[in-house]
C-alpha atoms as a PDB file:
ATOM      1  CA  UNK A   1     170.309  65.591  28.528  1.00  0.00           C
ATOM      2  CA  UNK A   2     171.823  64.287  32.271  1.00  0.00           C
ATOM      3  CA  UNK A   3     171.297  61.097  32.958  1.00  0.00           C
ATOM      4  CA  UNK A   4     171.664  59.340  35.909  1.00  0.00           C
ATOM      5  CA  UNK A   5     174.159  55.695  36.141  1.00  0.00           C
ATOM      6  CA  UNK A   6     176.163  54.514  38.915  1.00  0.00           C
ATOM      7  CA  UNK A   7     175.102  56.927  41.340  1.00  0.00           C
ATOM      8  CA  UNK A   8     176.929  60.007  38.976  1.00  0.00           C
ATOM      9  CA  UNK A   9     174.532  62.197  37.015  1.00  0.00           C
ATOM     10  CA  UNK A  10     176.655  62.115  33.434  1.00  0.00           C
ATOM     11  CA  UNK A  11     176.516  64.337  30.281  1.00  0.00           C
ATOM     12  CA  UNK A  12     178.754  64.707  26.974  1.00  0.00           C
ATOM     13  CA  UNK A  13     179.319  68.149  25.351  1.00  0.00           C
ATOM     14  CA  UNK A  14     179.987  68.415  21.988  1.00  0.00           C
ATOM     15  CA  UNK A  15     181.752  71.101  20.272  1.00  0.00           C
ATOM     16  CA  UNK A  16     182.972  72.963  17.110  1.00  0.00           C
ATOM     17  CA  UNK A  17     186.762  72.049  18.148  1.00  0.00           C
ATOM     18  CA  UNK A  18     189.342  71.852  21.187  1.00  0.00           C
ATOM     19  CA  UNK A  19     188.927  75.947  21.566  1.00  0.00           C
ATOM     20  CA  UNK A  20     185.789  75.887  22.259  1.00  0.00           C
ATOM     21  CA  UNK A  21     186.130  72.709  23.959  1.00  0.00           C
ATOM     22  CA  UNK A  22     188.438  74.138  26.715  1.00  0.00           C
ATOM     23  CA  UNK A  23     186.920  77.901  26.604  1.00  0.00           C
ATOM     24  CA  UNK A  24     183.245  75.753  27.528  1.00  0.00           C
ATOM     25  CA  UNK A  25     185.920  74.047  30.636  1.00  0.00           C
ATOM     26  CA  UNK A  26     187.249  77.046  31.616  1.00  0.00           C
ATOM     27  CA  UNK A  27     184.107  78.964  31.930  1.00  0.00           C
ATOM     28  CA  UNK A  28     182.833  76.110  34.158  1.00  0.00           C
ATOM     29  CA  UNK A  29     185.520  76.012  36.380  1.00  0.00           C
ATOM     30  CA  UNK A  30     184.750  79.940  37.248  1.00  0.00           C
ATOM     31  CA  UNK A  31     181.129  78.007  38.028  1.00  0.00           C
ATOM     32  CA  UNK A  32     182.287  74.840  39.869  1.00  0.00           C
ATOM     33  CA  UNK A  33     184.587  77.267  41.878  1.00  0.00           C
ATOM     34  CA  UNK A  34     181.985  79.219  43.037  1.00  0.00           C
ATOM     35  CA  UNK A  35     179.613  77.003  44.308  1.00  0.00           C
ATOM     36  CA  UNK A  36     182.684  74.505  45.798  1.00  0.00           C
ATOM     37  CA  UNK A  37     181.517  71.608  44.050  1.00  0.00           C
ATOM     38  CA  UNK A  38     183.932  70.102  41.362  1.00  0.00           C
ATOM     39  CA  UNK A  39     183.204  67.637  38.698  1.00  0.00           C
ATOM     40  CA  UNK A  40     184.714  64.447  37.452  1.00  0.00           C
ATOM     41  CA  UNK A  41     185.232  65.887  33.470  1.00  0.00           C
ATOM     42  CA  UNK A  42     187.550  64.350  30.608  1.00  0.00           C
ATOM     43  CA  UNK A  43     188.441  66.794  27.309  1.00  0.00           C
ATOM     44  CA  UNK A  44     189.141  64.692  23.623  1.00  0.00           C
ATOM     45  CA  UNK A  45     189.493  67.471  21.238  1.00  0.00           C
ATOM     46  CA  UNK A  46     186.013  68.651  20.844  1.00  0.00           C
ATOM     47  CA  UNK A  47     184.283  66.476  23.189  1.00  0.00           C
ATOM     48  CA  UNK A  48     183.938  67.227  27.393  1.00  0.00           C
ATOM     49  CA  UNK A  49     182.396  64.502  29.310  1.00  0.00           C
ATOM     50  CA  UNK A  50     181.217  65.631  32.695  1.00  0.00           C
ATOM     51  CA  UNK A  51     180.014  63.229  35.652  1.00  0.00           C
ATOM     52  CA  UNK A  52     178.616  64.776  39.174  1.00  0.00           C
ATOM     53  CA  UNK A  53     178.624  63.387  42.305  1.00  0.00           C
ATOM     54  CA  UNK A  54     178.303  64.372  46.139  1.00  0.00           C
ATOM     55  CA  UNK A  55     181.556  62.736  47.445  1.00  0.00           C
ATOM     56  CA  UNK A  56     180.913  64.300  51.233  1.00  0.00           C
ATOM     57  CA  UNK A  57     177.369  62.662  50.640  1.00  0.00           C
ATOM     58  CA  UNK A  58     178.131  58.967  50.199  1.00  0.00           C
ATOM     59  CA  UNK A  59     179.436  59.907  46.394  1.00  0.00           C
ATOM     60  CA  UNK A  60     175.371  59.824  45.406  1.00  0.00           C
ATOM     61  CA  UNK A  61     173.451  62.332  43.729  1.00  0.00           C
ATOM     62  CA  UNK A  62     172.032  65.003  45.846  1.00  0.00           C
ATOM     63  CA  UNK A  63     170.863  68.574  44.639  1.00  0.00           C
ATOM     64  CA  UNK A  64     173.710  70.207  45.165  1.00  0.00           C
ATOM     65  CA  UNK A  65     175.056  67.603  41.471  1.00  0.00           C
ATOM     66  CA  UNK A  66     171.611  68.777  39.696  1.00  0.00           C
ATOM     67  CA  UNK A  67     171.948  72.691  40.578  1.00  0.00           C
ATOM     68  CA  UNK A  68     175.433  72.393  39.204  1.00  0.00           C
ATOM     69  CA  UNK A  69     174.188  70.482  35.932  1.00  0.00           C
ATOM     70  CA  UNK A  70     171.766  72.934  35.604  1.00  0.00           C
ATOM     71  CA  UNK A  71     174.814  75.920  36.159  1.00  0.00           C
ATOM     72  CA  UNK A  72     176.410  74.078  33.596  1.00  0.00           C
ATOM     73  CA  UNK A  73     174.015  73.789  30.634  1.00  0.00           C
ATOM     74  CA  UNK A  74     173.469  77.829  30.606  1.00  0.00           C
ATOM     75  CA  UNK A  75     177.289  77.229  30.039  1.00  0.00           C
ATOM     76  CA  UNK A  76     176.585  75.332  27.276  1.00  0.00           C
ATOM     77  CA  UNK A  77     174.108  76.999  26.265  1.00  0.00           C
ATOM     78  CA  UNK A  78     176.335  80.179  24.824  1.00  0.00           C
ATOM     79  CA  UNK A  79     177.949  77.531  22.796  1.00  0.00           C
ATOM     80  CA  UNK A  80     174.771  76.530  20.906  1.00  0.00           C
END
């Protein structure tokens, strides 16, 4: 589940290992690219930790972070 600290919405992702780690990142960068809206994200071996933010907004959360969170989890989803 996203939750919402510091004006980021944040998530961790959890996976089998690093492969599937950086497949999940690289399938989500085909995503972020498309909608021109990048996240803040950190990979440790199976582990991705993603934050979102609206930089060009005041770096706040605006709808554009929780359409992209929402992108992201059917992402995730394939990896369930």
């Amino acid at each position: 589940m996203w939750h919402e600290e510091k004006n980021r919405l944040q998530k961790i992702f959890k996976f089998r290992d690093f492969t599937e780690a950086f497949a999940f990142m690289t399938e989500v960068a085909v995503v972020v690219e498309k909608m021109d809206h990048h996240p803040s994200w950190s990979n440790i071996w199976n582990t991705v930790e993603i934050q979102l933010t609206t930089h060009e907004a005041g770096n706040i959360v605006t709808e554009k972070d929780r359409r992209l969170a929402q992108a992201i989890d059917e992402v995730y989803g394939k990896y369930l």
